[in-house]
C-alpha atoms as a PDB file:
ATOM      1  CA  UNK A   1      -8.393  14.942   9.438  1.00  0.00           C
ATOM      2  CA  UNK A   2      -6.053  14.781   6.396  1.00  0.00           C
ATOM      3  CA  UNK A   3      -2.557  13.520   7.033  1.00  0.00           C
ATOM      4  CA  UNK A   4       0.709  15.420   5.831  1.00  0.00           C
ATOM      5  CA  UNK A   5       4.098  14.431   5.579  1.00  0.00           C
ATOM      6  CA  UNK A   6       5.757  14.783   8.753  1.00  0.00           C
ATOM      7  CA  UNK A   7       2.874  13.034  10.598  1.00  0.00           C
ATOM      8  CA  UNK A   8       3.384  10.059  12.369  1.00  0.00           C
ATOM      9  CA  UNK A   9       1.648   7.312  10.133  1.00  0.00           C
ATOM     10  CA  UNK A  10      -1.056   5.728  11.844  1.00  0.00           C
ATOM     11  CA  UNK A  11      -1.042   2.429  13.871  1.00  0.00           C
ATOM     12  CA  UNK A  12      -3.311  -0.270  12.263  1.00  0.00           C
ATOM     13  CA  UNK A  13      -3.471  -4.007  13.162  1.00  0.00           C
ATOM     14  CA  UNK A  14      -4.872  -6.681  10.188  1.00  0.00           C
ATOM     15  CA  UNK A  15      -3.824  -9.649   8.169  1.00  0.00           C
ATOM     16  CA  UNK A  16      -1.798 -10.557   5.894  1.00  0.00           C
ATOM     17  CA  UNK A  17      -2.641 -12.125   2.205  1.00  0.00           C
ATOM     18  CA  UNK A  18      -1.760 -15.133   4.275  1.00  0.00           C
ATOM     19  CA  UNK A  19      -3.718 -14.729   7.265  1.00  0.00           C
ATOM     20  CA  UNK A  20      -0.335 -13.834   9.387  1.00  0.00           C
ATOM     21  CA  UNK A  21      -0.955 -11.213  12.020  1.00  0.00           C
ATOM     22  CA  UNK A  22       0.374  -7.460  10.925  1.00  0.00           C
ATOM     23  CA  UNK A  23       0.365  -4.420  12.789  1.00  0.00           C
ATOM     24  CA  UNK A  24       2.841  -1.498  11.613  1.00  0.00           C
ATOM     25  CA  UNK A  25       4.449  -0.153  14.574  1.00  0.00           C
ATOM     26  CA  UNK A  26       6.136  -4.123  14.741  1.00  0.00           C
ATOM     27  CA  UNK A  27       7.923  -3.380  11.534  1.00  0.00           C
ATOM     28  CA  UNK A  28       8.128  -0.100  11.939  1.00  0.00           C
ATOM     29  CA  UNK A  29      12.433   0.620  12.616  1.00  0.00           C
ATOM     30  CA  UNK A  30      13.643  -2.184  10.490  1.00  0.00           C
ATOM     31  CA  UNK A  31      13.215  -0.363   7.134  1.00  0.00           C
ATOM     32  CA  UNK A  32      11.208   1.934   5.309  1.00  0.00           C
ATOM     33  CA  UNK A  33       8.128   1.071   4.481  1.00  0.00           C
ATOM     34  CA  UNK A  34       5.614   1.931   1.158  1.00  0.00           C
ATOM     35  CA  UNK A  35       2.284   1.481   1.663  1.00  0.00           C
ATOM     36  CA  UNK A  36       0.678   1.038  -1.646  1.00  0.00           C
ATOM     37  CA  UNK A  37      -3.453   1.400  -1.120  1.00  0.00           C
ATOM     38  CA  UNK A  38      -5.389  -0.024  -4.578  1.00  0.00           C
ATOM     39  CA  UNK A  39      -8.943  -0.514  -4.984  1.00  0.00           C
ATOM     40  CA  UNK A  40      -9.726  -4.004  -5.986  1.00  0.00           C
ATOM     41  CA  UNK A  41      -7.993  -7.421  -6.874  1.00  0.00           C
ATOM     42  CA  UNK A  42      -8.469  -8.800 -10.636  1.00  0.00           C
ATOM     43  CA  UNK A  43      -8.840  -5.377 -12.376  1.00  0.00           C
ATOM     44  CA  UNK A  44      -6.420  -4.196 -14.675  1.00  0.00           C
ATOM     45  CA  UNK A  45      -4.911  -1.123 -13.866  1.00  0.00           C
ATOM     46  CA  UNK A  46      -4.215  -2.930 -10.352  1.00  0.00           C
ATOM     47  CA  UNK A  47      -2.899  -6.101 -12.030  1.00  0.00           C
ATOM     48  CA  UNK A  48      -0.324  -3.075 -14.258  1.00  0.00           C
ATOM     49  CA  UNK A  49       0.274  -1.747 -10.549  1.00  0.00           C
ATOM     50  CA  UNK A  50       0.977  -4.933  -8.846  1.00  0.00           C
ATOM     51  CA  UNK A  51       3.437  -6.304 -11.700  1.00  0.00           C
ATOM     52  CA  UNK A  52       5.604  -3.134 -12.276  1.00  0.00           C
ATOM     53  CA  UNK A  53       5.679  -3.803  -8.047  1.00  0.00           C
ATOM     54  CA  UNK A  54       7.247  -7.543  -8.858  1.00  0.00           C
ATOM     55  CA  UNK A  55       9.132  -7.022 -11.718  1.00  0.00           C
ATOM     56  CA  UNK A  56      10.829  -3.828  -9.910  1.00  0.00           C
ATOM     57  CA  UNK A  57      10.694  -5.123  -6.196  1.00  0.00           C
ATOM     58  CA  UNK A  58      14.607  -5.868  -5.814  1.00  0.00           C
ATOM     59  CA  UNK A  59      14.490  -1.669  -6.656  1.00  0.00           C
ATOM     60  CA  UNK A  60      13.054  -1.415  -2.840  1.00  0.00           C
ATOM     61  CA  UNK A  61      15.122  -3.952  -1.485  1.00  0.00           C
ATOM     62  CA  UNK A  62      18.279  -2.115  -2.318  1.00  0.00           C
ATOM     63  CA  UNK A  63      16.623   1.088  -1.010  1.00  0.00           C
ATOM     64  CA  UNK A  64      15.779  -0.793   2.372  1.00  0.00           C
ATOM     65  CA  UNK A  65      12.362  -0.229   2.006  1.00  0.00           C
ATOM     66  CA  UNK A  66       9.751  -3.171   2.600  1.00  0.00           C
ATOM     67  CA  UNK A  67       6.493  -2.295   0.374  1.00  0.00           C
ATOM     68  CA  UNK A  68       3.062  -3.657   1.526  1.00  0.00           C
ATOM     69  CA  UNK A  69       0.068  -3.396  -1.417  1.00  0.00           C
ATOM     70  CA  UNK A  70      -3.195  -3.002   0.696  1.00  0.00           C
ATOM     71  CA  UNK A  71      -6.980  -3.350  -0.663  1.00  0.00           C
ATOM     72  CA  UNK A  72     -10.395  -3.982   0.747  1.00  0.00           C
ATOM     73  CA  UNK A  73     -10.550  -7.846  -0.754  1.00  0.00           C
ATOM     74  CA  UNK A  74     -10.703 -10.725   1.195  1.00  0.00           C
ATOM     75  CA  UNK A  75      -7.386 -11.618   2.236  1.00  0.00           C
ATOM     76  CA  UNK A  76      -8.872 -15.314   0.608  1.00  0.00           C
ATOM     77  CA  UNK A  77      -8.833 -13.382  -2.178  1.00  0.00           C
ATOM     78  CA  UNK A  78      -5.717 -11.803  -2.232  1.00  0.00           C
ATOM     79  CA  UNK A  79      -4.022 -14.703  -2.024  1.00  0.00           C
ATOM     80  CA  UNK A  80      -5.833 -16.225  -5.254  1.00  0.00           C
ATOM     81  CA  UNK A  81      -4.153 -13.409  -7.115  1.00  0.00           C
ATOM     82  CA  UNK A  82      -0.357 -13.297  -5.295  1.00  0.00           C
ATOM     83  CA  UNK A  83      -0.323 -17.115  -6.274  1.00  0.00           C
ATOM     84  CA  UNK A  84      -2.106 -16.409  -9.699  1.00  0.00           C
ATOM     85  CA  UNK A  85       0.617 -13.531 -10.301  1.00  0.00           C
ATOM     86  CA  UNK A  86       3.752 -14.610  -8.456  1.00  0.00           C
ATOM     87  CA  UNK A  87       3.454 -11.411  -6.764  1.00  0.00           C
ATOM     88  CA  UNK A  88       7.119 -11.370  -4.296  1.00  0.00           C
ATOM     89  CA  UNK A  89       5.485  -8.913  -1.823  1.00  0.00           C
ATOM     90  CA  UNK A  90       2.577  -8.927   0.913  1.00  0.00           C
ATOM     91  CA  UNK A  91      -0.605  -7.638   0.612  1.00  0.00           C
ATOM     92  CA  UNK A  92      -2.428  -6.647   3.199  1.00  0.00           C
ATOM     93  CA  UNK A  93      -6.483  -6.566   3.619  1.00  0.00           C
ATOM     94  CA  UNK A  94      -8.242  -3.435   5.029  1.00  0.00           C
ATOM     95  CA  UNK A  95     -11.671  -5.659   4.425  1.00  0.00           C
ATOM     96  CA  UNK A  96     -13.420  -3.573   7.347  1.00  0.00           C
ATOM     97  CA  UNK A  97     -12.299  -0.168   5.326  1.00  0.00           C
ATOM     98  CA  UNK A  98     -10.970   1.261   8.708  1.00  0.00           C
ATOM     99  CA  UNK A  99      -7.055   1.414   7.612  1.00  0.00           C
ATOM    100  CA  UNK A 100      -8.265   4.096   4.146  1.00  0.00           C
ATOM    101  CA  UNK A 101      -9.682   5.461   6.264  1.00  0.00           C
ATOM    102  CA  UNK A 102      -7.050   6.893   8.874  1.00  0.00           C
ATOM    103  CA  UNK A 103      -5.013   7.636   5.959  1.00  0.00           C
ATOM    104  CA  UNK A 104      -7.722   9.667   4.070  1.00  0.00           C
ATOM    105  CA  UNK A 105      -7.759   7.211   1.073  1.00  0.00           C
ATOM    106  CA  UNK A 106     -11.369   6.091   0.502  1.00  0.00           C
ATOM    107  CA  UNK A 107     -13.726   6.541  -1.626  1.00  0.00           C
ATOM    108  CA  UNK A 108     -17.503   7.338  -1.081  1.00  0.00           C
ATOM    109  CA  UNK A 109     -18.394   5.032  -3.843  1.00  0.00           C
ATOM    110  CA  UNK A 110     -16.403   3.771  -6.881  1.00  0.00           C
ATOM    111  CA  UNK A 111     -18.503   1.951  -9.071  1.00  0.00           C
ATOM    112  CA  UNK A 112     -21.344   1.565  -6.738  1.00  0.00           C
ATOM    113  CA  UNK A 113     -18.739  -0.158  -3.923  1.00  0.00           C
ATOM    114  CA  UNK A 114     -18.591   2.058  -1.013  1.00  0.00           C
ATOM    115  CA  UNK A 115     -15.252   2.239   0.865  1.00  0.00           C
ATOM    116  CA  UNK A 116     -13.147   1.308  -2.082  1.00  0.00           C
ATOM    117  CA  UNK A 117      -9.457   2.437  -1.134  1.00  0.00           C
ATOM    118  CA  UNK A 118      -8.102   5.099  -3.360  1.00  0.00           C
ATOM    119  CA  UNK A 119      -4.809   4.417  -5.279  1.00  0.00           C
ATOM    120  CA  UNK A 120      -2.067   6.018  -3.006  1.00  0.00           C
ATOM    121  CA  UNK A 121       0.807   5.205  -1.999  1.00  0.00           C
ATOM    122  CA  UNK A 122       2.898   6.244   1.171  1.00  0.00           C
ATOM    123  CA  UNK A 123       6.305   6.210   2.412  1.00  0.00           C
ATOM    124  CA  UNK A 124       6.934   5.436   6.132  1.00  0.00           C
ATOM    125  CA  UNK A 125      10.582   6.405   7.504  1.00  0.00           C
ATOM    126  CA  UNK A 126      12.137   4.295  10.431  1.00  0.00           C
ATOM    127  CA  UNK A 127      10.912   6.663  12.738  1.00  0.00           C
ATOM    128  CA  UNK A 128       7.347   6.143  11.637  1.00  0.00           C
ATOM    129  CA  UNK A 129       7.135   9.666   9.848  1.00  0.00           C
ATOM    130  CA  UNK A 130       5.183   9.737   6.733  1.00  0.00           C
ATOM    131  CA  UNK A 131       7.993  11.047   4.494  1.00  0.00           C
ATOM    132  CA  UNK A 132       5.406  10.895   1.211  1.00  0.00           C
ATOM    133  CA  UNK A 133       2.068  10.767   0.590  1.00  0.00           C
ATOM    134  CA  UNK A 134       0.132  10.464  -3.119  1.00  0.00           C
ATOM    135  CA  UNK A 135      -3.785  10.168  -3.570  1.00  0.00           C
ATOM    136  CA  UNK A 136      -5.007   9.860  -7.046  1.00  0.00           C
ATOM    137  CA  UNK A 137      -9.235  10.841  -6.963  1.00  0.00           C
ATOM    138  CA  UNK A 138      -8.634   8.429 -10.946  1.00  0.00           C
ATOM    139  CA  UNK A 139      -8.477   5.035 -10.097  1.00  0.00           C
ATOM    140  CA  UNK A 140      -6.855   4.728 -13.552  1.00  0.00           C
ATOM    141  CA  UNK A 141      -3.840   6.495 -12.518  1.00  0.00           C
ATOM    142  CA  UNK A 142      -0.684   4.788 -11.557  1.00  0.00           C
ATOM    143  CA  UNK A 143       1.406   6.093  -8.979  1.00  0.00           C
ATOM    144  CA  UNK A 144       4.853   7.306 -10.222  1.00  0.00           C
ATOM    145  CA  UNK A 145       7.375   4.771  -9.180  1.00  0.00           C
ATOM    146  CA  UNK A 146      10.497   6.748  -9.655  1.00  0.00           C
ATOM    147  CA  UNK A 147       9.235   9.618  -7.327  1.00  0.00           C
ATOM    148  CA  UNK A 148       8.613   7.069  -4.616  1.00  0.00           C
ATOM    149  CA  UNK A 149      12.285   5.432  -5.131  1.00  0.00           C
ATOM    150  CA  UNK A 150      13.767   8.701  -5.473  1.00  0.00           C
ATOM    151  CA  UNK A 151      12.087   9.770  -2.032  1.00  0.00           C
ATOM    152  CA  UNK A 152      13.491   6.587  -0.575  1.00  0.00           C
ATOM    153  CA  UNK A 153      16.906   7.990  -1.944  1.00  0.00           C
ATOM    154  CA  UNK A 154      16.687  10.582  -0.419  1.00  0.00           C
ATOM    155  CA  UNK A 155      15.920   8.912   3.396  1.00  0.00           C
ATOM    156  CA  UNK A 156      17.962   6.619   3.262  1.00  0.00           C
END
């Protein structure tokens, strides 16, 4: 079942690049939330992806949104890269594929790898309403940034 704005976003519980317990409907209320799905750590579009998020992450702070970068890595490995790339956000791991897919981001097979998460990104409100939702089929397609702040504008 595909999911449409004005759906509540659906409840997932993993970890954290870190190994910290997450699950959404905790942090759901306290601000707005972007969930930013990419396929794999260490490949370059995602490294482009994951920068513009650190370079421009103060952007989301002043829109009171907290953003969350989610792939199907390790979260071992995730935390190679955060350190590697002084990435200021967390990333969390969907390494059992089951969080792309409740929110209809997965691919059959990229590359041979089966489950790979498609490059999306979402926008939870504080209500836990999906407020945006983008799924690019070309995992060499970046999301576009000032859409997602300007939708974040527009929530408040």
């Amino acid at each position: 079942m595909a999911l449409n704005t004005g759906d509540k976003a659906p409840d997932f519980t993993t970890k954290t690049h870190n190994m910290d317990d997450f699950n959404l409907d905790a942090v759901i209320g306290k601000s707005n939330i972007v969930l930013l799905f990419f396929p794999l750590v260490n490949t370059k579009v995602c490294h482009n992806e994951l920068c513009v998020l650190r370079d421009t992450h103060k952007d989301y702070e002043e829109l009171n949104a907290q953003v969350y970068a989610i792939s199907v890595d390790s979260p071992f490995a995730q935390k190679l890269w955060v350190e590697k790339e002084n990435y200021n956000f967390t990333m969390l791991t969907d390494f059992n594929k089951e969080i792309s897919a409740k929110y209809g981001c997965q691919y059959n097979s990229l590359a041979g790898l089966k489950g790979v998460a498609k490059r999306s990104a979402f926008i939870i409100d504080k209500e836990g309403i999906l407020r945006y939702i983008w799924i690019s089929d070309d995992a060499g397609v970046l999301p576009n940034f000032e859409e997602i702040k300007s939708t974040l504008e527009k929530i408040g």
